[in-house]
N, C-alpha and C. Protein backbone atom coordinates (compact mmCIF):
# COMPACT_ATOMS: atom_id res chain seq x y z
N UNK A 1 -52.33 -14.05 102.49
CA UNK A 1 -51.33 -13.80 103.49
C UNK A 1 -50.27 -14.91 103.39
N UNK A 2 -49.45 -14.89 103.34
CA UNK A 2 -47.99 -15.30 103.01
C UNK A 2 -47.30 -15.74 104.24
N UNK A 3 -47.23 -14.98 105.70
CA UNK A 3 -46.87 -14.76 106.94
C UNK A 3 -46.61 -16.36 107.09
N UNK A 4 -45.54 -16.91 107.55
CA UNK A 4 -44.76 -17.94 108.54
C UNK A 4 -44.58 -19.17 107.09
N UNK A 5 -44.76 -18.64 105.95
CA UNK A 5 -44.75 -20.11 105.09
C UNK A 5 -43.42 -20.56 104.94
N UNK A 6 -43.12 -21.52 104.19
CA UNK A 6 -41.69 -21.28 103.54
C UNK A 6 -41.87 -20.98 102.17
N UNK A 7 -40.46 -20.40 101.75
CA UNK A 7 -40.39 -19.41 100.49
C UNK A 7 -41.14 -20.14 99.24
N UNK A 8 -40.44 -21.58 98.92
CA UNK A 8 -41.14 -22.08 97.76
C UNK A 8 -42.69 -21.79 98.04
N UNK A 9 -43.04 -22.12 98.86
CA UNK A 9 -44.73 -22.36 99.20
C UNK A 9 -45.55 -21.10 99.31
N UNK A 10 -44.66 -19.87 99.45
CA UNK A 10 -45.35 -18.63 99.37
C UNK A 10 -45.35 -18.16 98.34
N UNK A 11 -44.57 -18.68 97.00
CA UNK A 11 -44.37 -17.82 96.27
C UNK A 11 -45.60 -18.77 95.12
N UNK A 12 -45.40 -19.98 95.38
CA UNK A 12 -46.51 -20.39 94.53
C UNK A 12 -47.75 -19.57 95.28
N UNK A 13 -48.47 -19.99 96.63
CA UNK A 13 -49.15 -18.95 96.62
C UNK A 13 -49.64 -17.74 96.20
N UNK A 14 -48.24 -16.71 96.40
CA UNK A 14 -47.98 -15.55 95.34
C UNK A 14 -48.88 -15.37 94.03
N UNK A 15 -48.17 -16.33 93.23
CA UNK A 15 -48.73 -16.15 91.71
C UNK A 15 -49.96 -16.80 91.76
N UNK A 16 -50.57 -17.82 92.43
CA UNK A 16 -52.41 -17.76 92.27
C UNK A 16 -52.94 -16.89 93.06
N UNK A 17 -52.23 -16.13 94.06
CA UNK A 17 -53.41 -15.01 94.13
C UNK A 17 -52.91 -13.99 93.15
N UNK A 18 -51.90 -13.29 92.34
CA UNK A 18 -51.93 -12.78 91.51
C UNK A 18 -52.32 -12.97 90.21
N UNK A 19 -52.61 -14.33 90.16
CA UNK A 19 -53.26 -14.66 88.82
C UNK A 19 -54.73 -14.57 88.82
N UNK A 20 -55.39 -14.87 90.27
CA UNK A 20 -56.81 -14.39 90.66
C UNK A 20 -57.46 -13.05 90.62
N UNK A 21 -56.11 -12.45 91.19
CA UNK A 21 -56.70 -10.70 91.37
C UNK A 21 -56.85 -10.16 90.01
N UNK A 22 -55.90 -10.63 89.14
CA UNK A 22 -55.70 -10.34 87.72
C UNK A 22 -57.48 -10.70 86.57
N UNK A 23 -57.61 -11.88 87.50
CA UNK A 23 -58.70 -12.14 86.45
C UNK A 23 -59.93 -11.93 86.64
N UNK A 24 -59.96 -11.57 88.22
CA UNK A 24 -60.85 -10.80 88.73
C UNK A 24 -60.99 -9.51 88.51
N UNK A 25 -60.34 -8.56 87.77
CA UNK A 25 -60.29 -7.34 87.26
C UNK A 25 -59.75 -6.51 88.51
N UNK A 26 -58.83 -6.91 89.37
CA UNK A 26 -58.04 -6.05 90.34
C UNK A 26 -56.97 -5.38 89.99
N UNK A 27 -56.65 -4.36 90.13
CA UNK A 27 -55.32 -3.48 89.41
C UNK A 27 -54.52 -2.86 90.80
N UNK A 28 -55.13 -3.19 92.08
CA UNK A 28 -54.46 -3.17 93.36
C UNK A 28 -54.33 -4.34 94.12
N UNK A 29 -53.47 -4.60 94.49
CA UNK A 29 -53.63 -5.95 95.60
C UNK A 29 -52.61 -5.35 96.43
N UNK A 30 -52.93 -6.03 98.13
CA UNK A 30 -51.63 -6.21 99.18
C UNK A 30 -51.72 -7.64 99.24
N UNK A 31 -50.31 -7.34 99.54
CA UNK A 31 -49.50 -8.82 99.87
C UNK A 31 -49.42 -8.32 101.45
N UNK A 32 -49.36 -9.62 102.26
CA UNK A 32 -48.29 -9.41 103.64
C UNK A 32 -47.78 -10.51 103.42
N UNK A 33 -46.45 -10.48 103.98
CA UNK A 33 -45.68 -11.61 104.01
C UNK A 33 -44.96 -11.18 105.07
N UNK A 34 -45.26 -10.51 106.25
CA UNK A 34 -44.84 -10.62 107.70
C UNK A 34 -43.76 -9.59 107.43
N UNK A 35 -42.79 -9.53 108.87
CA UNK A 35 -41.77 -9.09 109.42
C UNK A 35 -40.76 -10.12 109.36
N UNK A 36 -40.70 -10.88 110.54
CA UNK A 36 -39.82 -11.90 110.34
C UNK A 36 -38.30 -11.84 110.32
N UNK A 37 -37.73 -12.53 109.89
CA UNK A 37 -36.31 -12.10 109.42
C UNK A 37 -36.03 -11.15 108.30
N UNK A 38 -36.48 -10.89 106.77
CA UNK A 38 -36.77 -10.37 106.18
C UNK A 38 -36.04 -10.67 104.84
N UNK A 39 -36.28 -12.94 105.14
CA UNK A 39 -36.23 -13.30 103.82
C UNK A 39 -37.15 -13.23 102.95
N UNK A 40 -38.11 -13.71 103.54
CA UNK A 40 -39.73 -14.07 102.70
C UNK A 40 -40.01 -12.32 102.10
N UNK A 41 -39.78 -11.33 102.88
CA UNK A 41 -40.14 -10.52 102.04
C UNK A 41 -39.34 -10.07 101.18
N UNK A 42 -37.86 -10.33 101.05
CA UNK A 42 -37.20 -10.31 100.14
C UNK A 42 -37.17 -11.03 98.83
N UNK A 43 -37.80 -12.14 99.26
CA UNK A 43 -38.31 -13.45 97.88
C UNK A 43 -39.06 -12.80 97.29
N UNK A 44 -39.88 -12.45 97.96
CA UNK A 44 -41.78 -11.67 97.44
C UNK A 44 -41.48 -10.45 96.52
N UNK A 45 -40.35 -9.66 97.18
CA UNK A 45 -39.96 -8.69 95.99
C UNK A 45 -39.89 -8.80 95.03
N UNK A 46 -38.49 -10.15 94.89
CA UNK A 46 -37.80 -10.33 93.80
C UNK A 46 -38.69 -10.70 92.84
N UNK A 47 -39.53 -11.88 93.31
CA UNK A 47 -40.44 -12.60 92.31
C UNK A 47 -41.29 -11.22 92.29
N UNK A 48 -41.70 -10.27 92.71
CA UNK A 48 -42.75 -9.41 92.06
C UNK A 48 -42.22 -8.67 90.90
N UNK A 49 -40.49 -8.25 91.03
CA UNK A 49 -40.07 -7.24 89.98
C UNK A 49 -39.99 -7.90 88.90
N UNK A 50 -40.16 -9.62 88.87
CA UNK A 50 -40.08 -10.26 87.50
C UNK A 50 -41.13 -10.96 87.21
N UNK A 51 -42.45 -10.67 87.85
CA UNK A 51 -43.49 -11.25 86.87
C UNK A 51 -44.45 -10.35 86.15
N UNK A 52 -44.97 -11.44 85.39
CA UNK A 52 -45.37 -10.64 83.93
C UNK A 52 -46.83 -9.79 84.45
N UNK A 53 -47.00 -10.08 85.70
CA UNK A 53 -48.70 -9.15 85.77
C UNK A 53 -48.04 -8.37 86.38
N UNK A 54 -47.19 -7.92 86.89
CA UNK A 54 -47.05 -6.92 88.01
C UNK A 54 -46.54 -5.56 87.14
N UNK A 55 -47.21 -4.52 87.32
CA UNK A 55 -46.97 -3.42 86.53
C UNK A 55 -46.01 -2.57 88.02
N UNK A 56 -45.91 -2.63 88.92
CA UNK A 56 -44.92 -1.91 89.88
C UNK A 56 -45.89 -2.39 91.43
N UNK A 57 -44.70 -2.07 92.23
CA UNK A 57 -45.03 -2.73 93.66
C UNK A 57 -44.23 -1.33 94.48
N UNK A 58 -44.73 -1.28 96.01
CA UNK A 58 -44.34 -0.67 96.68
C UNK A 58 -44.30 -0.98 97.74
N UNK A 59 -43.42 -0.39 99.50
CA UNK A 59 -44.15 -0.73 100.66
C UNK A 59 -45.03 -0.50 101.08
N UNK A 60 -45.64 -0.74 101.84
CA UNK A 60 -46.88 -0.36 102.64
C UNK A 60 -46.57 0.41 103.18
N UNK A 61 -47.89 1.75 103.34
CA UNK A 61 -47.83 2.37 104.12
C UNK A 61 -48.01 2.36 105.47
N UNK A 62 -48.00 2.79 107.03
CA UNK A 62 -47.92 2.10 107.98
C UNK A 62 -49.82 1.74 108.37
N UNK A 63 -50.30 2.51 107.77
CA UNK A 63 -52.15 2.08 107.62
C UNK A 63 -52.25 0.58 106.99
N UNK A 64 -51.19 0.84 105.97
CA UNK A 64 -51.82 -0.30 105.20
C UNK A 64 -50.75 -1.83 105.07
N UNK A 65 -50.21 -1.76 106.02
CA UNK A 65 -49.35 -2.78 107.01
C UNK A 65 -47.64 -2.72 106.77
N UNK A 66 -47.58 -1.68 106.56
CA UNK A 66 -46.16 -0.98 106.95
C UNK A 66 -45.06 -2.05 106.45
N UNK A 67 -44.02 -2.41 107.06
CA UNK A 67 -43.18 -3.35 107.10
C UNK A 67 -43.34 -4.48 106.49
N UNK A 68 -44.53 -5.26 106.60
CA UNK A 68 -44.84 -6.91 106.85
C UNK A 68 -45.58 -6.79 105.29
N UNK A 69 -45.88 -5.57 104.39
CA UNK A 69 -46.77 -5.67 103.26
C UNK A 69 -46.33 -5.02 102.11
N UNK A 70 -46.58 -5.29 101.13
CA UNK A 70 -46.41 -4.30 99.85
C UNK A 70 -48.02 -4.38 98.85
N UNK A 71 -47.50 -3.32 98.51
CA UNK A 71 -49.07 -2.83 98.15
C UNK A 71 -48.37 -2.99 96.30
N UNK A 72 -49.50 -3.59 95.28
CA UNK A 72 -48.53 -4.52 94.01
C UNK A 72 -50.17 -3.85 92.81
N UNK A 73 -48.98 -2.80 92.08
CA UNK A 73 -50.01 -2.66 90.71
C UNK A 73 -50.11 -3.77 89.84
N UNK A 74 -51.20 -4.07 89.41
CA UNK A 74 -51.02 -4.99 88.16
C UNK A 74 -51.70 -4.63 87.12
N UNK A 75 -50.87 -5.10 85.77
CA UNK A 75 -51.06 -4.45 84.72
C UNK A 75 -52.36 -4.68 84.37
N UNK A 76 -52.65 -3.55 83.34
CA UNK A 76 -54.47 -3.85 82.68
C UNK A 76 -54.49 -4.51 81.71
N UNK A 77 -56.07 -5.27 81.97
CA UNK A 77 -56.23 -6.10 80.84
C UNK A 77 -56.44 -5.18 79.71
């Protein structure tokens, strides 16, 4: 969970849990990174459409935390 950090500090976050889920053999992960103003989740995007595990990302659905989450394919080993 990402929710109230600041941007540098979430995004390193970011990539060790995507480097975890990755090596843990996960090919789904959610992120939340809140509501908020709707910088942090704008960071979280950006850095998702340009790293190398992320095979595609989406929003959440409102089950699966709507607004505040994106739900993030990652590529197969």
């Amino acid at each position: 969970m990402l929710r109230r950090l600041p941007v540098d500090e979430a995004l390193i976050k970011l990539d060790k849990f995507l480097t975890g889920a990755y090596v843990s053999g996960l090919y789904t992960v959610r992120v939340i990174h809140g509501k908020g103003t709707g910088t942090l989740r704008r960071e979280v995007r950006r850095e998702l459409s340009r790293h190398p595990l992320v095979k595609s990302f989406r929003p959440a659905e409102p089950w699966e935390g709507g607004g505040g989450a994106v739900v993030v394919q990652l590529v197969e080993k």
